[in-house]
Structure formats: C-alpha cells, structure tokens
Protein backbone atom coordinates (compact mmCIF):
# COMPACT_ATOMS: atom_id res chain seq x y z
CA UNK A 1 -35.73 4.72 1.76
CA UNK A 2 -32.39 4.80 3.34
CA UNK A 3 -31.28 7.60 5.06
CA UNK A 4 -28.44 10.03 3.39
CA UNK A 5 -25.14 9.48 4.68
CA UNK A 6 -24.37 12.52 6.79
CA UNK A 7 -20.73 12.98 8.69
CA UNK A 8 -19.09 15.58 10.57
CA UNK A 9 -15.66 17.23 11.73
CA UNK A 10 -15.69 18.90 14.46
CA UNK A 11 -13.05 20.65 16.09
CA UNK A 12 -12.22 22.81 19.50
CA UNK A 13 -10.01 25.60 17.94
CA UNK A 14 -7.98 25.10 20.75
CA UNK A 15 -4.66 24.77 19.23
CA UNK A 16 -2.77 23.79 16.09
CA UNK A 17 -4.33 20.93 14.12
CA UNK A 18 -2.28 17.86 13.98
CA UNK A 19 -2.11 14.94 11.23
CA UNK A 20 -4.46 13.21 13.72
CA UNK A 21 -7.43 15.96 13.52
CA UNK A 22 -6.45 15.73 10.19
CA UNK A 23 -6.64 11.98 9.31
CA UNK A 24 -10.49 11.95 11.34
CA UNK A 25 -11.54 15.20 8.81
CA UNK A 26 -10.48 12.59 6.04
CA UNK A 27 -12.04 9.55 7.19
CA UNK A 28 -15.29 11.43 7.70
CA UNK A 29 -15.00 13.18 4.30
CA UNK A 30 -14.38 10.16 2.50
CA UNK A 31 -17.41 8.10 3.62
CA UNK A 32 -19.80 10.90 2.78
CA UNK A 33 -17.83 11.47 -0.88
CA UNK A 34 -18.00 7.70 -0.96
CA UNK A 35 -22.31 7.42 -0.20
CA UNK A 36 -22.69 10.70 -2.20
CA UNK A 37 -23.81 12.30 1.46
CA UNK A 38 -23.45 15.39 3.12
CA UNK A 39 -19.78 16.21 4.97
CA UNK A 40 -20.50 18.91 7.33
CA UNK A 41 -17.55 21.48 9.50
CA UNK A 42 -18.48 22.49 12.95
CA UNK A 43 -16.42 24.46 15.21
CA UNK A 44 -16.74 23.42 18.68
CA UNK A 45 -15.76 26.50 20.25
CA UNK A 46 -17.52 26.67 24.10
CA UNK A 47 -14.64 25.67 25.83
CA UNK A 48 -13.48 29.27 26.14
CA UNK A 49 -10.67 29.25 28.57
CA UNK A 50 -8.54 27.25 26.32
CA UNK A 51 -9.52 29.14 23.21
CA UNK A 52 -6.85 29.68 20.67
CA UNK A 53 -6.82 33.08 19.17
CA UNK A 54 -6.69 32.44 14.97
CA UNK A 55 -7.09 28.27 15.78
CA UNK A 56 -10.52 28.60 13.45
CA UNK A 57 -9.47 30.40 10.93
CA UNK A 58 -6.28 27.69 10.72
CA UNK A 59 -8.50 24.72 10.74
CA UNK A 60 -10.18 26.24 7.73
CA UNK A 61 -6.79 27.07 6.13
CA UNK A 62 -5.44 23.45 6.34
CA UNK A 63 -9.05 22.03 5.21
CA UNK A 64 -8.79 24.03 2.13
CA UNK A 65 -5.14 23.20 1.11
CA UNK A 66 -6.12 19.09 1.74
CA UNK A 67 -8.82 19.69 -0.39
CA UNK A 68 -11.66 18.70 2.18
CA UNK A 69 -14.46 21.25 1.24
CA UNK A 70 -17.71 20.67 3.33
CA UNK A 71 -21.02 21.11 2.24
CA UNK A 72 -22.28 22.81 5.18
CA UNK A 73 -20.57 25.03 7.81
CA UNK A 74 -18.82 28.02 8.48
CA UNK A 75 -18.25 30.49 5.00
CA UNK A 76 -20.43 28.32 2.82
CA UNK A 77 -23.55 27.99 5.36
CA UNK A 78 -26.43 25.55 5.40
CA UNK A 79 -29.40 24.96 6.68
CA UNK A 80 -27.97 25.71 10.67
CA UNK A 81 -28.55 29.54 12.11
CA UNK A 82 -24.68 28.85 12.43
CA UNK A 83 -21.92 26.13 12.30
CA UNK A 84 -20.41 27.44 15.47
CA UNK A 85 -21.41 26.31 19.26
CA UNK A 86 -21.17 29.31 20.94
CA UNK A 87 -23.74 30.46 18.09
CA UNK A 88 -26.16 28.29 19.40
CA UNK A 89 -26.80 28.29 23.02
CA UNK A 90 -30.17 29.06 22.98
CA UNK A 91 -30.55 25.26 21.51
CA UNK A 92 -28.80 24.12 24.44
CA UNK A 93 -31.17 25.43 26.45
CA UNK A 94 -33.87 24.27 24.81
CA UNK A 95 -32.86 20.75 24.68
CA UNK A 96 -31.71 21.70 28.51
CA UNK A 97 -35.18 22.54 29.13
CA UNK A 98 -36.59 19.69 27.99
CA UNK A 99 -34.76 17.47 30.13
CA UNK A 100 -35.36 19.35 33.45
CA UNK A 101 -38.80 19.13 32.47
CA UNK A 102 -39.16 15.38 32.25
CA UNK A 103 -36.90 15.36 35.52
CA UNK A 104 -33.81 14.22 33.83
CA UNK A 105 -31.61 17.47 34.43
CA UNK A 106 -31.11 19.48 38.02
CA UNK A 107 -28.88 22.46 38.92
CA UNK A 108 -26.17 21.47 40.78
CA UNK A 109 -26.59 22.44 44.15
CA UNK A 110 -23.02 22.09 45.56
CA UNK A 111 -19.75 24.43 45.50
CA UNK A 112 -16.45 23.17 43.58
CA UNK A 113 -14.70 22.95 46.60
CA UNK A 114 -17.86 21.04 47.79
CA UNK A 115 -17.15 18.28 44.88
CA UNK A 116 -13.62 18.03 45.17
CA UNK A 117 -14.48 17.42 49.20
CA UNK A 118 -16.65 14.30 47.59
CA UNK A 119 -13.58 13.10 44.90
CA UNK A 120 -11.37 13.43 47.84
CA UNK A 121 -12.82 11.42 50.24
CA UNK A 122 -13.85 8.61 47.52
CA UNK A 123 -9.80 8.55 46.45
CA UNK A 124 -9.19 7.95 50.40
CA UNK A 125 -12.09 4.81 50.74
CA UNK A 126 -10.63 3.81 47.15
CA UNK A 127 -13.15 4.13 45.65
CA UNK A 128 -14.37 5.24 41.78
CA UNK A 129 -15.44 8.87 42.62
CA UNK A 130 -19.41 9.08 41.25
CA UNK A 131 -21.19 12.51 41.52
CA UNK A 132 -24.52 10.71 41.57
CA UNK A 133 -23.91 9.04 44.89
CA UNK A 134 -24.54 12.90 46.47
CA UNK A 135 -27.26 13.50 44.20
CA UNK A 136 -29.75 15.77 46.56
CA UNK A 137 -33.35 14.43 46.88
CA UNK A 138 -35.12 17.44 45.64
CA UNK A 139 -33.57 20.21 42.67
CA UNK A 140 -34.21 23.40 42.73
CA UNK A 141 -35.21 25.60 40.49
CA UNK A 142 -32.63 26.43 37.58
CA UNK A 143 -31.49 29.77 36.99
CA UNK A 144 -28.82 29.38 34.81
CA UNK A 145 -25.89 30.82 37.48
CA UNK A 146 -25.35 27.41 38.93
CA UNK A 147 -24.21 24.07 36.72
CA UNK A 148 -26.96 22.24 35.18
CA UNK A 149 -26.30 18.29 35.50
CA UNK A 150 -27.99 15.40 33.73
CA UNK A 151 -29.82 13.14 35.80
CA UNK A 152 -28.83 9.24 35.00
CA UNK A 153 -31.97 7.86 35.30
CA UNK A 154 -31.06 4.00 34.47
CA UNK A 155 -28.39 2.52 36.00
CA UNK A 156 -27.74 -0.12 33.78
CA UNK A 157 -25.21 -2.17 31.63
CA UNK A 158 -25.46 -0.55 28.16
CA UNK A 159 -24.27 -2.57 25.12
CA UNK A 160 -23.57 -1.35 21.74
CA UNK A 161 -21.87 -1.64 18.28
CA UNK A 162 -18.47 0.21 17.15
CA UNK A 163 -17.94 -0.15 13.40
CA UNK A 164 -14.31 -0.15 14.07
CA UNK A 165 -14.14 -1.91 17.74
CA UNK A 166 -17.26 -4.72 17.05
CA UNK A 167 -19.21 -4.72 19.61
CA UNK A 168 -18.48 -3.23 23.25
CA UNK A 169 -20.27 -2.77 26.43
CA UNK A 170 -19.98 -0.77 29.99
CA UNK A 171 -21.55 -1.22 33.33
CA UNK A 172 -22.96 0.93 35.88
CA UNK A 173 -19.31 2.19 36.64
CA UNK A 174 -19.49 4.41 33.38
CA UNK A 175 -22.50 5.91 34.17
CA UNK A 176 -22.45 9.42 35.98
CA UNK A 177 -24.71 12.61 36.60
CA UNK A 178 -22.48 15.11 33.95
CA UNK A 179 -22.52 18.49 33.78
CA UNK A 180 -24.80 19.70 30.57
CA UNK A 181 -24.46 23.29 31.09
CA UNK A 182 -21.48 25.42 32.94
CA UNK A 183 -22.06 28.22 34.86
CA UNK A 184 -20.87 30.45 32.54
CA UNK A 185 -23.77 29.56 30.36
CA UNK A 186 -21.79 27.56 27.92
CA UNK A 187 -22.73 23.73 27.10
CA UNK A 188 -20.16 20.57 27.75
CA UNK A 189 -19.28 18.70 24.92
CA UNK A 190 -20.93 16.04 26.60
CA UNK A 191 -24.31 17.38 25.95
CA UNK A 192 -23.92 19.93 23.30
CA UNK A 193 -22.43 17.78 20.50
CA UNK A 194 -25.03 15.56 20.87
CA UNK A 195 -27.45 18.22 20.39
CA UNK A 196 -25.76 19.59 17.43
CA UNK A 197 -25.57 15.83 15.92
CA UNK A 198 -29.06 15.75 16.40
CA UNK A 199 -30.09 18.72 14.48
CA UNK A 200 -27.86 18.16 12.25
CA UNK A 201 -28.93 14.70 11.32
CA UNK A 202 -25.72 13.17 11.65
CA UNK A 203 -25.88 9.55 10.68
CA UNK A 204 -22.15 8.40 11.24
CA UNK A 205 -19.92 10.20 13.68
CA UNK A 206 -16.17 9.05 13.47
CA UNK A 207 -13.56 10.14 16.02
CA UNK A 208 -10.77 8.64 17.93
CA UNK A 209 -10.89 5.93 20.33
CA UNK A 210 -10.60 7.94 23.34
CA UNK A 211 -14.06 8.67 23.33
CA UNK A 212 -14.92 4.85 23.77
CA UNK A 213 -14.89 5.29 27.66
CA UNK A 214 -17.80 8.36 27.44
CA UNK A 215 -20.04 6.67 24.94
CA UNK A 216 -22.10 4.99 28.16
CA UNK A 217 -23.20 8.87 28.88
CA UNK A 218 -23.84 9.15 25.31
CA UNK A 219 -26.08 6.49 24.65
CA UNK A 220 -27.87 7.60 28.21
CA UNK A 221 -28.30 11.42 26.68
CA UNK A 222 -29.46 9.96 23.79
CA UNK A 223 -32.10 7.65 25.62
CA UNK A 224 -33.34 10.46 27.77
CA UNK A 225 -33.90 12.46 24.49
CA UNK A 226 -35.98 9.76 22.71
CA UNK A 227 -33.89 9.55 19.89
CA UNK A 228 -31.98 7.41 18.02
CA UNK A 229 -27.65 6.94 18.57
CA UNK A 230 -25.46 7.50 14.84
CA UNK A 231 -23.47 4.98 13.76
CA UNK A 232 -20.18 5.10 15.76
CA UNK A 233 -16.89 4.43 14.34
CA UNK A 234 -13.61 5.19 16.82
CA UNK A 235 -10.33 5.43 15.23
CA UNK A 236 -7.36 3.70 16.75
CA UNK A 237 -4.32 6.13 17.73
CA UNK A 238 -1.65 6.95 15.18
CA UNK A 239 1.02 5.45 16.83
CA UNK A 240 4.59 7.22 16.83
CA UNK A 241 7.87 6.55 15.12
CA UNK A 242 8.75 3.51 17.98
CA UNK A 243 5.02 1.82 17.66
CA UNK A 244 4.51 1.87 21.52
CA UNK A 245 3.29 5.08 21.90
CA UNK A 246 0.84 8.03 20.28
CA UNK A 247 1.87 9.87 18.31
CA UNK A 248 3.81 12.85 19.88
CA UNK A 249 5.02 16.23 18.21
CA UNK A 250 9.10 14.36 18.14
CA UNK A 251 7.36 12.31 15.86
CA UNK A 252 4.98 14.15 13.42
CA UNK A 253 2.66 15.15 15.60
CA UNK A 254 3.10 19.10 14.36
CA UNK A 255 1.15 21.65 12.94
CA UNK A 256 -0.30 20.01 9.63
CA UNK A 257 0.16 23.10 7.81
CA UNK A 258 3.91 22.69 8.58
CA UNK A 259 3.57 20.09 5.88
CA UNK A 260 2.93 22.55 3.14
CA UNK A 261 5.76 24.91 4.68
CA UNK A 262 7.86 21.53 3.89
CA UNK A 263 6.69 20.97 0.38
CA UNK A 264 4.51 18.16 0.52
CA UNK A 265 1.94 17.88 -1.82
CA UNK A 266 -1.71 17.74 -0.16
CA UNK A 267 -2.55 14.73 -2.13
CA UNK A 268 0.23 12.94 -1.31
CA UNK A 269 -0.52 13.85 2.75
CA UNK A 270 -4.21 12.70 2.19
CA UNK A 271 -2.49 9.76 0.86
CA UNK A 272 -0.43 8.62 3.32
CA UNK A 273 -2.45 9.69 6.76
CA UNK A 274 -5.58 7.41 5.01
CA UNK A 275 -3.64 4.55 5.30
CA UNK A 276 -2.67 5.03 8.49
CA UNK A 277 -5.58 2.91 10.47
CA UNK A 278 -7.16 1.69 6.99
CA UNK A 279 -6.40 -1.26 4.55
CA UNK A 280 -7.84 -1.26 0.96
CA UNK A 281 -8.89 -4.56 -0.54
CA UNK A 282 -5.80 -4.47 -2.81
CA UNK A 283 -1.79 -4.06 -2.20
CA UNK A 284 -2.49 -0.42 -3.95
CA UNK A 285 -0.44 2.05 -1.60
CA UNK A 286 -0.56 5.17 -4.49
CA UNK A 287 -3.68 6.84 -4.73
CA UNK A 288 -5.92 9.95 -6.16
CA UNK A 289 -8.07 11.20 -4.22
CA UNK A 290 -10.58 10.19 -6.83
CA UNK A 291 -9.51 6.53 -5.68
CA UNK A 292 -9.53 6.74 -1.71
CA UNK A 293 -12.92 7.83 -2.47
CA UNK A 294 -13.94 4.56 -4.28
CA UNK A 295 -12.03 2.29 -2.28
CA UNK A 296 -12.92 3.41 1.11
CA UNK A 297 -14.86 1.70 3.41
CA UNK A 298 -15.22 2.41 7.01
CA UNK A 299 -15.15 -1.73 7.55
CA UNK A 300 -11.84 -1.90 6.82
CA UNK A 301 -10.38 0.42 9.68
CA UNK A 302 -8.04 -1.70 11.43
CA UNK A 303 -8.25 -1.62 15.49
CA UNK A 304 -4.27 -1.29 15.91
CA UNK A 305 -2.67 1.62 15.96
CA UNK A 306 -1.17 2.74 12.56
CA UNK A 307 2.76 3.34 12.71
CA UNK A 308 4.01 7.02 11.90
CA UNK A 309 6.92 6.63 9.35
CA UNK A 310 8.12 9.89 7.67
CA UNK A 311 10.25 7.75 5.11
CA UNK A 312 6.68 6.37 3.79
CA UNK A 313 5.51 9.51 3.54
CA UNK A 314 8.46 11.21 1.68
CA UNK A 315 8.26 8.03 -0.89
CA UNK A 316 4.47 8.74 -1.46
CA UNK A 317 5.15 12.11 -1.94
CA UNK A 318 8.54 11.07 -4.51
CA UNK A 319 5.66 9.37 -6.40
CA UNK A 320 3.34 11.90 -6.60
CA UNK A 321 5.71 13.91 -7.41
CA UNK A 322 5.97 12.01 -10.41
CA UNK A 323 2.72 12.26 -11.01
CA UNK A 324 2.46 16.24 -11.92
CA UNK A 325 2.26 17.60 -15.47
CA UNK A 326 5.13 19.07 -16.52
CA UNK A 327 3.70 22.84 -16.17
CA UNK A 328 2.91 21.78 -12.60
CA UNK A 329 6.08 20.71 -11.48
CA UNK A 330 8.02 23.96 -12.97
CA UNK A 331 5.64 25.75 -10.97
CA UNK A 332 6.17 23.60 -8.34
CA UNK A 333 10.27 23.71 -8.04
CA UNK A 334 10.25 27.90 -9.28
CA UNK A 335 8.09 28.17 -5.93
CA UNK A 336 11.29 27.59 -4.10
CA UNK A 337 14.14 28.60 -6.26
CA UNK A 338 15.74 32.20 -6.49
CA UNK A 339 15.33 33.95 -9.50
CA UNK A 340 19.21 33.31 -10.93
CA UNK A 341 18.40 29.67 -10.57
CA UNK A 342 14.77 29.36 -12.02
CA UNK A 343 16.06 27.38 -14.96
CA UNK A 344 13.83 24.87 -17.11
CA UNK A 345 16.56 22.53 -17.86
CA UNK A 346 17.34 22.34 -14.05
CA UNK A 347 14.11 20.43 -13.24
CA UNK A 348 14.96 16.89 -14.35
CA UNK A 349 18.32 17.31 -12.06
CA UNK A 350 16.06 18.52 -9.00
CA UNK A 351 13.06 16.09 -9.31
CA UNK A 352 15.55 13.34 -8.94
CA UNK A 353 17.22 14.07 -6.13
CA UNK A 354 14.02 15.52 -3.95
CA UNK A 355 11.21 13.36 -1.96
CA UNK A 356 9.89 16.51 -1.09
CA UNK A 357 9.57 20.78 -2.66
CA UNK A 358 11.15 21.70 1.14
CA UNK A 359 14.75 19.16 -0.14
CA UNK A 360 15.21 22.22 -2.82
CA UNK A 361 15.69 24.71 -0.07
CA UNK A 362 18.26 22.46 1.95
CA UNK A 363 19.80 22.09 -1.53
CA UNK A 364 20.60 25.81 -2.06
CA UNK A 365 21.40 26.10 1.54
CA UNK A 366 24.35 23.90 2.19
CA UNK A 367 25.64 25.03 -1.71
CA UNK A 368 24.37 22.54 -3.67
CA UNK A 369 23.15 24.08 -6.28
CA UNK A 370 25.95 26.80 -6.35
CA UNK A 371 27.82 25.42 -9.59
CA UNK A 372 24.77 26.01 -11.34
CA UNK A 373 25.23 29.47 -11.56
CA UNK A 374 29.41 30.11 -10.77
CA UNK A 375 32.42 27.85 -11.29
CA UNK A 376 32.65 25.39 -8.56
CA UNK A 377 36.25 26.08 -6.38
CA UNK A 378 38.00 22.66 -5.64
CA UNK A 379 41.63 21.17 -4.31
CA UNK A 380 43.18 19.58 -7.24
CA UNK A 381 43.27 17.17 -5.94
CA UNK A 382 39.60 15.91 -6.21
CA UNK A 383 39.94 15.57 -9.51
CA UNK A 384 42.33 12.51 -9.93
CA UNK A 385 40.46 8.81 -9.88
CA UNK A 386 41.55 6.45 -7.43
CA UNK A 387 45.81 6.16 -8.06
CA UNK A 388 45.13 7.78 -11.94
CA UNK A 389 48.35 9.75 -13.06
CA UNK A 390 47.77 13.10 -12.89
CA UNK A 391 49.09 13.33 -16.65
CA UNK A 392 46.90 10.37 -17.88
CA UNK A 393 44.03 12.53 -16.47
CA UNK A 394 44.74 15.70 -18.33
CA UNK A 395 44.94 13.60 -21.06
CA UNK A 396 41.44 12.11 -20.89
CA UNK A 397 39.86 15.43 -20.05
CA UNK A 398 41.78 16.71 -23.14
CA UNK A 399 40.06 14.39 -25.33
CA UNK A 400 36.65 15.25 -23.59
CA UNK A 401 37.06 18.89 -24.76
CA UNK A 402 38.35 18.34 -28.30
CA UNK A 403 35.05 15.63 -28.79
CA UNK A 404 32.26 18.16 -26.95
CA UNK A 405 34.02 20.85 -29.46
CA UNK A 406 32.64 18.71 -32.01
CA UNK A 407 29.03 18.88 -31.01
CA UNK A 408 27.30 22.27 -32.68
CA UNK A 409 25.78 24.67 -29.59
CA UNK A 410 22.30 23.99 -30.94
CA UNK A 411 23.00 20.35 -30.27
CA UNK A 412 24.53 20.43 -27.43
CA UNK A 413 22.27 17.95 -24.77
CA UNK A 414 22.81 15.48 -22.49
CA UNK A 415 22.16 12.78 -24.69
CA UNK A 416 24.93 13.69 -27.09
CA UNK A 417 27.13 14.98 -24.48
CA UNK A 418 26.96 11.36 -23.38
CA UNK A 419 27.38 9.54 -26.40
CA UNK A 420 30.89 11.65 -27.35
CA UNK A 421 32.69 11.23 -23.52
CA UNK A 422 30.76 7.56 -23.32
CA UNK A 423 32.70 6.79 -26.75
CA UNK A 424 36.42 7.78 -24.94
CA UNK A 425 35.62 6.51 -21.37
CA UNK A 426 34.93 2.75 -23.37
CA UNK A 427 38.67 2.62 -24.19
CA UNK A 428 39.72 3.45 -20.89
CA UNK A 429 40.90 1.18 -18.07
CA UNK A 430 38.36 2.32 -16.02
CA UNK A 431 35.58 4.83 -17.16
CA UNK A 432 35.88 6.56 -13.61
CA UNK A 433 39.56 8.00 -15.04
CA UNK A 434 37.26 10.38 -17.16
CA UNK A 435 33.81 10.34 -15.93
CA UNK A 436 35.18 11.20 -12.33
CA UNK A 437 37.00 14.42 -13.14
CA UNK A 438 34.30 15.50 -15.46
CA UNK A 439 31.78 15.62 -12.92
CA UNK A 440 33.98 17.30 -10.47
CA UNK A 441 35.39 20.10 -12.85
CA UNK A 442 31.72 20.20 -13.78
CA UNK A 443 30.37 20.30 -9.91
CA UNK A 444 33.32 20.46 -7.81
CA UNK A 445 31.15 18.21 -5.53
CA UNK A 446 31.84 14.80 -4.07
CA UNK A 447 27.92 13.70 -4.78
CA UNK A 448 26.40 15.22 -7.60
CA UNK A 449 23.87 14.68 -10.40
CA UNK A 450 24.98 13.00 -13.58
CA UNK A 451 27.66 15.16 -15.85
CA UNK A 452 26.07 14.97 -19.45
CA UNK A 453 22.97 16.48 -17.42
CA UNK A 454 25.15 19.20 -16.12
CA UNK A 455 26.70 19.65 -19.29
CA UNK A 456 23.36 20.11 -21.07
CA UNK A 457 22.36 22.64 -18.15
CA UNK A 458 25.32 24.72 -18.21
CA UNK A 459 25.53 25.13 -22.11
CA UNK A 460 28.54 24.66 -24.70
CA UNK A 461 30.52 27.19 -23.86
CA UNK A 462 30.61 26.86 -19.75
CA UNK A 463 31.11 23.18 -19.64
CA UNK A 464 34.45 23.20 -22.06
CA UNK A 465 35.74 26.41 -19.97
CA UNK A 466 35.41 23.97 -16.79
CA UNK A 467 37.12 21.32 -18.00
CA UNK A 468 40.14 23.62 -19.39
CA UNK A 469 40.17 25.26 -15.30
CA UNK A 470 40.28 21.50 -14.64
CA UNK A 471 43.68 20.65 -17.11
C-alpha cells in the first residue's frame, strides 16, 4: 500500500507574507488536494529575535481569504500536541538526545568570538570556513547552556533526486558540524524541521530553491536518524518585472493581503501565482480552483524562474471577473461604492472599464464617476465635433431630444435609446456630429462609457435636461 500523500507549509512569522510564501502554500496544497492527502500548517516560530508581533495570526488571515484550509495545524488541530515549534521543544530534545547518545551530537565547546576567530582566519588562508576542522577530540557533557552541534559523521559525496531540479549532488564541501540546538534552548531550522517532518509523516516537502545548497546536511540528519528523506521538490524564484532578478517588493513582492486591499479576487491570485513556475498539459491559462487541482502535477514545475507581470494578473482577474454571478458582482462593486452611487444599472458601465474591485476607487477619486450623480460642468467648447458648426450641432442634439421624448419612461433603456439617436446619426455626415456631444453633455468627460448606457442609467428625465444645458 502506498503511502498517503502528506505536504506541509511552513512559515517563520517573521514578517509579511509575500506572493512567494504564497505560491509554495499553493503548490503544496494542490498536490495533497490533487492525491486526496493530508495538507498540514506549521508555524516555525523559534527564531525569536526576528519574531514579528501579529506575523501568525496574518499568515492565517491570507490562508483563509486564498482559500487554502489545512487539515491539520494551528485552530483546527490534529494529531500534534501543537502545530507550533516553540510548542515542541521537548521533541527537540529528545531527538537531540538521541543523537548525543549514538555520538552524533556534542556541545559546542567554543565562545562566538572563538568561531568568528576560526571564520576569520579561514577568509585570510582563502579558504571555505568549516566548523568541523576545530571539532575537539572529546565532548563534554551537555547541559543545555552551551550550543548543541551535530556531529558529521561521513564525509562523503551525497547524491540525490529533486522532482523539480532532476537529479543533483554535493561533495564534502557541503558538509558541516551545524548547530541543532541554540543556547537559548530553541532548535535551528536545520534540525528541528526535520524533526517536525518526521513526526509528522511528511512525504513531499516543497520549498524554494534556496534550500538546494543545505539539503547535503539534510540528507546527513536524516542518515544519522535512521530514517527515510521526503520527496523533495525546490521551486525556482519568481523572477521580477525585468526577468533578471527575484522578485523584489518594486515589483510585487508586497504584502499578499495587499491584494485583497486592491480588489483582486483570491481565485484569480491562486490563478495566476500557480502558473508562475508551472505549465499545464494544455494552453488553458483560466482556471477554478476545482481545475488547478486536477491538472496539477508537481512534474511539470519548470526550473526557470517564472516572470512577475501585473498586466497578466489584472487580465486573469478581468476574466474572473466575468466569471461571478450576477448577485456576486453587485456585492462585489457596492463593496467599494458610496452609498449615493450604489446603483444596479451602474454595474455593466463599471465591470467594463475595471481589471480589478481597487479601479472603482481610482474611478470615484479622480471624478469619474461624478456625472453619475450631478450634471457634469464643461467649456462649450467640448461639445462641437472636429470643425462641426456650432449651429449644425444644436441642431442634431435638437433632434436627439425631440426622438428620446418619444420613448415612454418605462421604456426608456439603452437599447432603445440607441436605436432612436442611431436612426439620426445614420443621416449624418459623420455620426461623431451627434454621438460626440451626446456623450459629453451626458459625461462632460473626454473618455467615457457608451451614451445610450448613460442614458439608461441616468433615467428619462435627466438625460433630455442634459442635452437642453448642452443647446
């Protein structure tokens, strides 16, 4: 019987998490959705000096909106005493234990100052500083106030496969006596994720690529301990805006709840950051999240870094956008509307004209929306087409008026308001000598949505008291 997928994020809540913390929760969601496994949330939290006050409780925030729920881990539980490290050190020291008792783990018996003395003088015979060159002969006893460091027993060449990377190898040079437990009583991530992956039965552990270099001490851990190394997969970086460099926060690189604050939908976010690093079999780029989950496969990671591009993102969001029911995207665009402007037959003339919810609060900002709820003000101007007499336009907007007075109130939409003005701009020269001025008496804007869908937006009544301001 094969054994059940199991995967893992884990985080250091020690700062805002970014689209690329974001895109590894994914990935490691996804394959576990995809095998039916277990997706588990761990907070790494024993690096205490660079702590983050309310970085957890953010993690758990953005995991929510995305829509990554975990099976096990902090508020739902599990099988784990706790999800958290610093909940946990007496495992450490267990597995700690164990090691110094097979004679694979010794208390560090020098100072800092004592170590940097070592790096110092290795930097001046250029050479690759290794801590296990000053290993002492004989270790004392272990008390728990000094460092505890892992013996590398076998110096060797250690070879191994990367789902993502094929396969990869390292020599002696990556091999080093690491610290497993600080002075302060708190593990390294070097030893204590390993632990936790251990108890936790993790079967697949997916991060980025910079952890390639480390894997070496990994693998050794893992020896020491007598058990078996997950399936790795290492992401490549997501690349920024110029393709030559990681991503930084110029280009994306942000808060990923900033997202939300700028109206992206979380399925369209999920979206776009899974295709950043992964292909699918087919030219699909618009997906649920009912279909990342059937069409993922780990396999298909590409090595290259993905390119960040924000104008692929706002047309993924545009389309599923699209996508919404019509109660959801009222709900959607009244989010960020005031009151006065929280009008049904606005939504067709905002969808259009949005990639994103946040483009509606730009909109109202710099006035674009203002005719919508007072009569534009405009130079005179504005409303002649091109070299149009001034008399010839009167005249057409004359005509406008007498054929909308035609059209009864309860009749009144854009579809009729185009067929009468449609039916008088035909016999004109140039339909801009009527069409123009309509949508600036209308607007009193130099770029704005189409007239007849004003018209049927501001009523009867408002749109023929425009045009007469207009004349």
């Amino acid at each position: 019987m094969e054994n059940k997928v199991v995967t893992r994020f884990a985080p250091s809540p020690t700062g805002f998490m970014h689209v690329g913390n974001l895109r590894t929760a994914l990935y490691s969601w996804l394959w576990a959705k995809k095998n039916n496994g277990t997706f588990i949330l761990r907070i790494e939290d024993t690096d205490k000096e660079r702590e983050v006050a309310g970085a957890e409780e953010h993690i758990i925030k953005v995991l929510k909106w995305v829509g990554l729920n975990w099976d096990e881990g902090p508020i739902v539980g599990g099988p784990q005493n706790s999800y958290k490290q610093s909940e946990r050190l007496d495992l450490y020291k267990k597995y700690a234990q164990t090691l110094i008792d097979k004679g694979l783990a010794y208390p560090d018996p020098y100072t800092a100052e004592e170590v940097e003395e070592f790096r110092k003088k290795a930097e001046a015979d250029k050479k690759a500083f290794l801590y296990r060159e000053h290993r002492p002969e004989t270790f004392g006893v272990w008390d728990g106030t000094k460092p505890l460091r892992f013996k590398i027993e076998n110096i060797k060449r250690y070879e191994w496969n990367d789902v993502v990377f094929g396969d990869l190898s390292a020599g002696p040079e990556a091999l080093d006596d690491f610290i497993l437990i600080k002075s302060d009583g708190y593990p390294t991530y070097n030893f204590c994720h390993i632990v936790d992956d251990i108890e936790m039965n993790i079967t697949h552990v997916i991060r980025g690529q910079e952890y390639i270099p480390s894997i070496p001490k990994f693998l050794a851990l893992y020896e020491a301990l007598g058990v078996k190394p997950p399936i790795f997969a290492c992401l490549p970086h997501i690349m920024g805006k110029d393709g030559h460099k990681k991503l930084g926060k110029r280009d994306g690189a942000k808060d990923a709840f900033e997202y939300k604050e700028e109206g992206y939908l979380p399925e369209a976010l999920i979206n776009f950051l899974a295709l950043l690093g992964w292909h699918p079999s087919s030219d699909q780029e618009v997906f649920t999240v009912e279909e990342l989950i059937k069409s993922f496969e780990l396999e298909r990671i590409q090595k290259s870094g993905a390119q960040w591009n924000d104008e692929k993102l706002d047309w993924i969001n545009k389309e599923h956008i699209k996508k919404l029911s019509s109660e959801e995207l009222q709900k959607n665009i009244f989010e960020w509307l005031p009151e006065n402007l929280r009008i049904q037959k606005i939504i067709p003339l905002i969808t259009e004209r949005i990639s994103k919810f946040g483009d509606i609060k730009k909109m109202i900002e710099i006035g674009e929306l203002d005719f919508l709820v007072k009569q534009p003000e405009y130079a005179k101007e504005k409303l002649i087409f091109k070299n149009t007499a001034p008399e010839k336009i009167k005249s057409n907007l004359q005509q406008a008026i007498k054929a909308l007075e035609n059209i009864a109130e309860n009749e009144f939409t854009s579809e009729n308001v185009k067929a009468a003005l449609m039916q008088i701009a035909d016999t004109l020269e140039s339909r801009g000598e009527l069409l123009h001025p309509v949508r600036f008496a209308l607007s009193g804007l130099d770029k704005s949505p189409d007239p007849f869908i004003i018209a049927d937006i501001l009523g009867k009544n408002e749109t023929i008291s425009r045009l007469q301001k207009a004349i």
